[in-house]
N, C-alpha and C. Protein backbone atom coordinates (compact mmCIF):
# COMPACT_ATOMS: atom_id res chain seq x y z
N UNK A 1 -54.98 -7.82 3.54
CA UNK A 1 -55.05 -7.80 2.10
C UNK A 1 -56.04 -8.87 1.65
N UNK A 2 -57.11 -8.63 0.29
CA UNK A 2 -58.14 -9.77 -0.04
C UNK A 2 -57.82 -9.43 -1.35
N UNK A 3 -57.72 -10.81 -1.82
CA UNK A 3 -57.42 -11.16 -3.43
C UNK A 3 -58.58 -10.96 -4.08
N UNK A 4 -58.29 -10.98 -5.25
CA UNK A 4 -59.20 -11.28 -6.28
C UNK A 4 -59.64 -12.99 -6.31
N UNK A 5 -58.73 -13.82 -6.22
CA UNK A 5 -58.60 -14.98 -6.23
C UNK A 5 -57.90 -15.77 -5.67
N UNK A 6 -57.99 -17.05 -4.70
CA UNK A 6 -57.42 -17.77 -4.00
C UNK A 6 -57.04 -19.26 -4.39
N UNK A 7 -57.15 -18.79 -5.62
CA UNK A 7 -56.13 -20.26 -6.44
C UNK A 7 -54.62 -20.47 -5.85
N UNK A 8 -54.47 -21.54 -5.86
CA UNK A 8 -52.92 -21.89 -5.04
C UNK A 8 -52.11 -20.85 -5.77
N UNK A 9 -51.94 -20.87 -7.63
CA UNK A 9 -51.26 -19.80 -7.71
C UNK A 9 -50.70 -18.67 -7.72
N UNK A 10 -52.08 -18.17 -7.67
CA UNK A 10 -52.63 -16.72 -7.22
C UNK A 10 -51.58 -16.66 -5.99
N UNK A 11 -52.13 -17.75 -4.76
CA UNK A 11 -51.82 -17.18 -3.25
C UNK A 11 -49.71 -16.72 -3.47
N UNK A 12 -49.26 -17.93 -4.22
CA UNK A 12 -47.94 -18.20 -4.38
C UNK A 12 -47.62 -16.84 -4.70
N UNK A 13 -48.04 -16.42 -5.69
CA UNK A 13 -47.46 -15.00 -6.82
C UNK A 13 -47.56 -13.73 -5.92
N UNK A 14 -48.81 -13.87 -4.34
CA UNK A 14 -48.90 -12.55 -3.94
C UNK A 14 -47.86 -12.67 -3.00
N UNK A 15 -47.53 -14.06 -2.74
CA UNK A 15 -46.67 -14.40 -1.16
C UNK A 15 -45.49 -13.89 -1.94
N UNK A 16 -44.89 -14.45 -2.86
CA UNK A 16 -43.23 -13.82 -3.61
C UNK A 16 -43.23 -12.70 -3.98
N UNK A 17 -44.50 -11.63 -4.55
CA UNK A 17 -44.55 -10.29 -4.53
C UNK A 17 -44.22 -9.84 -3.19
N UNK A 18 -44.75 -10.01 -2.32
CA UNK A 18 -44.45 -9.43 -0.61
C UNK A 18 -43.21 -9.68 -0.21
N UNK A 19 -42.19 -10.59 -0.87
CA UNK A 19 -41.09 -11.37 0.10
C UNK A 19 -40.09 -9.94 -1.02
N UNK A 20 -40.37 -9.56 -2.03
CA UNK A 20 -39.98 -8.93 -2.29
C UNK A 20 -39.41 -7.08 -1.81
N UNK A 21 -40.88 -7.08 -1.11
CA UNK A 21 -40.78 -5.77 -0.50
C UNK A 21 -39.83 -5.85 0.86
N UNK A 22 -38.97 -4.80 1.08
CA UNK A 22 -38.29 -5.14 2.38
C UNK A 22 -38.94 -4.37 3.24
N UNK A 23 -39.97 -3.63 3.63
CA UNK A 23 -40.48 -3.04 4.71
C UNK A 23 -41.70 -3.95 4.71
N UNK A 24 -42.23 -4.80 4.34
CA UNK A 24 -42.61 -6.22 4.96
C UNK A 24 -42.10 -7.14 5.54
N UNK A 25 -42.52 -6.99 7.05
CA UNK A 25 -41.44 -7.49 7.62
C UNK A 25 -42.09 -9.32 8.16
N UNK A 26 -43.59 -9.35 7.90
CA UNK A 26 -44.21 -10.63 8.53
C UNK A 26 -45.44 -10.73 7.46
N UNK A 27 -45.83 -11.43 6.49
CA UNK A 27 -46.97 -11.73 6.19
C UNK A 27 -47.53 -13.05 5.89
N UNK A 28 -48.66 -13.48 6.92
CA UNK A 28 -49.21 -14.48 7.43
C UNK A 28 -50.70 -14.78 6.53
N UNK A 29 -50.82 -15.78 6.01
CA UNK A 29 -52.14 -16.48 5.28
C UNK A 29 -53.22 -16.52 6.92
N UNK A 30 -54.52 -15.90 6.43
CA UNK A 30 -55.33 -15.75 7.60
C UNK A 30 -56.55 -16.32 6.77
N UNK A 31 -57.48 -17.46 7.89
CA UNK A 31 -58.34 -17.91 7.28
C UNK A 31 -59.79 -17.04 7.42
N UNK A 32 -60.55 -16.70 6.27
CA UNK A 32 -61.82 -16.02 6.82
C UNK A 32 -62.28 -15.09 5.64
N UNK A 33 -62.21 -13.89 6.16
CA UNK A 33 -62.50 -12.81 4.96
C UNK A 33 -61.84 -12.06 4.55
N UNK A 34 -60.44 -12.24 5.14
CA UNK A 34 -58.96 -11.61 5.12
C UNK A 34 -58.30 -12.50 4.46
N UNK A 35 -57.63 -12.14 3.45
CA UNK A 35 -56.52 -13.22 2.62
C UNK A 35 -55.10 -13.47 3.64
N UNK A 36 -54.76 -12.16 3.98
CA UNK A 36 -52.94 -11.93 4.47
C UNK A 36 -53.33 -11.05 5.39
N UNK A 37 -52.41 -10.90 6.43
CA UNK A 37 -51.95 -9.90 7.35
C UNK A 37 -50.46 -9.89 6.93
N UNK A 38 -50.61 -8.19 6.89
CA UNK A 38 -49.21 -7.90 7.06
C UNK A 38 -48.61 -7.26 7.70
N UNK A 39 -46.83 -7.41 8.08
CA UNK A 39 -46.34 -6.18 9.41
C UNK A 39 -45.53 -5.61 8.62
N UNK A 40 -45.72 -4.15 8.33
CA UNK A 40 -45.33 -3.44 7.26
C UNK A 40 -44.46 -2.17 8.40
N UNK A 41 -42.90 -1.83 8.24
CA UNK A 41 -42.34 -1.20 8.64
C UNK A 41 -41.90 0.63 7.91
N UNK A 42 -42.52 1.06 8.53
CA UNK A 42 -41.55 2.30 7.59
C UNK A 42 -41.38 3.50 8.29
N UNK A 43 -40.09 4.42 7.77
CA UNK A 43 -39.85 5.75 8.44
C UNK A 43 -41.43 6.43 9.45
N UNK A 44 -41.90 6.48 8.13
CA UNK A 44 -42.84 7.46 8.75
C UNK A 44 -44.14 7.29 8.18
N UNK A 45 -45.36 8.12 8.03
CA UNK A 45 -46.52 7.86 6.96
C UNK A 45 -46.51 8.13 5.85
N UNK A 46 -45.53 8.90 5.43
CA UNK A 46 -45.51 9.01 4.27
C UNK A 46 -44.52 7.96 3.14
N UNK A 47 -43.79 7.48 3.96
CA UNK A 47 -43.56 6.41 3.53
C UNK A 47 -44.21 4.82 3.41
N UNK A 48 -45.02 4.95 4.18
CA UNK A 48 -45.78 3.81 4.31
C UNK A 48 -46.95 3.95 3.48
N UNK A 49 -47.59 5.25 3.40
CA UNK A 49 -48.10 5.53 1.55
C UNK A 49 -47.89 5.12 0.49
N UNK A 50 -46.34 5.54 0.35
CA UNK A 50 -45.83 5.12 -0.62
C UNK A 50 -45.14 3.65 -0.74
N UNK A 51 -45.16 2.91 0.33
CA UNK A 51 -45.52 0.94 0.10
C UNK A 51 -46.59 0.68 -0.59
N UNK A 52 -47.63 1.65 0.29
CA UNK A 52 -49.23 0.93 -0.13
C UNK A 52 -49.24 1.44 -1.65
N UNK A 53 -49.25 2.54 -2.18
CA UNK A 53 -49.72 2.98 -3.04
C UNK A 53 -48.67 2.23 -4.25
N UNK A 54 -47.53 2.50 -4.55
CA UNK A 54 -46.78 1.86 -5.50
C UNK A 54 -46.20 0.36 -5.87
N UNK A 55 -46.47 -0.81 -4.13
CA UNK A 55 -46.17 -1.68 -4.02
C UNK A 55 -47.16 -2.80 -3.83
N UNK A 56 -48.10 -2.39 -3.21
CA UNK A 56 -49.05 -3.42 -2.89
C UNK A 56 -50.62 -2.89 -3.29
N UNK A 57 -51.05 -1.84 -3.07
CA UNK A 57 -52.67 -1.75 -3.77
C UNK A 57 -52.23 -2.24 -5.37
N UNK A 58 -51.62 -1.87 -6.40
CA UNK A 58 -51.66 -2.37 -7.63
C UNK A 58 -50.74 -3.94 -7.66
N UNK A 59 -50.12 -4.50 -6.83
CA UNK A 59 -50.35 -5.59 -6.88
C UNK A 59 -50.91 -6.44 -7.40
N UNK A 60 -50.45 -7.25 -8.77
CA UNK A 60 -51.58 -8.63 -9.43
C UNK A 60 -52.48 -9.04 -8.46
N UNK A 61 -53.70 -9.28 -8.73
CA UNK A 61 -54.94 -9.94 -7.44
C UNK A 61 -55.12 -9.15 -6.71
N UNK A 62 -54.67 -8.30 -6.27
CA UNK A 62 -55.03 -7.45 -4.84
C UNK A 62 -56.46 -6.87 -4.72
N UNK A 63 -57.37 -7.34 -4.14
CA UNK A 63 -58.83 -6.98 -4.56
C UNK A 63 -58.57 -5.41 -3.31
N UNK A 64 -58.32 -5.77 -2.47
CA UNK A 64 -58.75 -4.70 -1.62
C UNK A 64 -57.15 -4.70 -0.43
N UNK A 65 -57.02 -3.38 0.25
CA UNK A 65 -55.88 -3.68 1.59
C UNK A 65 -56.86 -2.54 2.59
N UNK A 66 -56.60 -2.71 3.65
CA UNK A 66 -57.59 -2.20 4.91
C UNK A 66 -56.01 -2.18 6.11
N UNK A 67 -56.36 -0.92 6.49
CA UNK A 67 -54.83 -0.24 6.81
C UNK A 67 -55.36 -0.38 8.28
N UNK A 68 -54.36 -0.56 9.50
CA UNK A 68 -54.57 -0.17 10.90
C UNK A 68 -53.06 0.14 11.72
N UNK A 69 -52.92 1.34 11.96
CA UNK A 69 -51.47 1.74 12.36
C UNK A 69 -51.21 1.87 14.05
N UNK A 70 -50.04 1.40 14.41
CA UNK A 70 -50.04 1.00 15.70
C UNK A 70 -49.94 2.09 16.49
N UNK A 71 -50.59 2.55 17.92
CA UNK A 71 -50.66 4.00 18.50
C UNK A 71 -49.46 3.99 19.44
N UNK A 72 -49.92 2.62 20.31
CA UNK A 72 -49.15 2.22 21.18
C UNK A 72 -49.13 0.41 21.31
N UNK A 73 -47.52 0.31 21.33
CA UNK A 73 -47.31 -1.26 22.36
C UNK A 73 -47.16 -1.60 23.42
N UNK A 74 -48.48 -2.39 24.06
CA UNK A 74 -48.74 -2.50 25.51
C UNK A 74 -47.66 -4.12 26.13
N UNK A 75 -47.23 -4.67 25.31
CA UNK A 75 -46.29 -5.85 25.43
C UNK A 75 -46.13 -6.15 23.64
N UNK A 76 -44.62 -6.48 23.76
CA UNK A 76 -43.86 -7.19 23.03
C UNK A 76 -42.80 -7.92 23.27
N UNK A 77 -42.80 -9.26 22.99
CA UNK A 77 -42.33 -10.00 23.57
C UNK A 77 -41.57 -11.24 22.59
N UNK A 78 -40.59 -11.68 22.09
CA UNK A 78 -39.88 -12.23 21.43
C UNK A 78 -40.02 -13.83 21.93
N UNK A 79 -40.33 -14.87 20.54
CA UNK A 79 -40.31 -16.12 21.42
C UNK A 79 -41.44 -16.41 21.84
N UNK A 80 -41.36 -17.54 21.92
CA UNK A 80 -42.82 -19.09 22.43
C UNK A 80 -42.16 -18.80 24.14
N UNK A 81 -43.25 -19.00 24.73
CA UNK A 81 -43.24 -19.21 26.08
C UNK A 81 -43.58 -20.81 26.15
N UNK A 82 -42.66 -21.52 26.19
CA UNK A 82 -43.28 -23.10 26.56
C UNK A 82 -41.92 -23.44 27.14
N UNK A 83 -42.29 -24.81 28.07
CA UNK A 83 -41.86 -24.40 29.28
C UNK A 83 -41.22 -26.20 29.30
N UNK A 84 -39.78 -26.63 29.66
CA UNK A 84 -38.81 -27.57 29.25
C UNK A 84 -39.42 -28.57 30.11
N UNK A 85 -39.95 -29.64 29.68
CA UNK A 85 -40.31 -30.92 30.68
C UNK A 85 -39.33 -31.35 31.26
């Protein structure tokens, strides 16, 4: 997701809009040309349409969202791997 604007308040208002949605399940501040990543859960595609379309493209600030849907998971894995001195 890329804002319109990256004023602290801006960022605040899109982060509590998202905490709102419950098929957002992770969204992370990314530094660059990307505002947010998000891990967006749903039934099916047509539900996940209807996140994007009614919940987050009209979103206050939301300049733009750029979609990529998962085919396959080659590892998932729960937890830091670091290792007890």
């Amino acid at each position: 997701v890329s804002l319109r604007s990256q004023a602290e308040q801006d960022l605040a208002a899109f982060e509590q809009h998202v905490a709102t949605i419950p098929e957002v399940r992770e969204c992370h501040m990314l530094n660059g040309e990307i505002d947010f990543i998000l891990k967006i859960v749903a039934s099916d595609l047509k539900g996940f349409q209807e996140i994007l379309m009614t919940q987050l493209t009209p979103a206050p600030n939301v300049a733009s969202v750029k979609t990529s849907l998962t085919i396959r998971t080659a590892k998932s894995l729960p937890g830091i791997p670091i290792r007890s001195s």
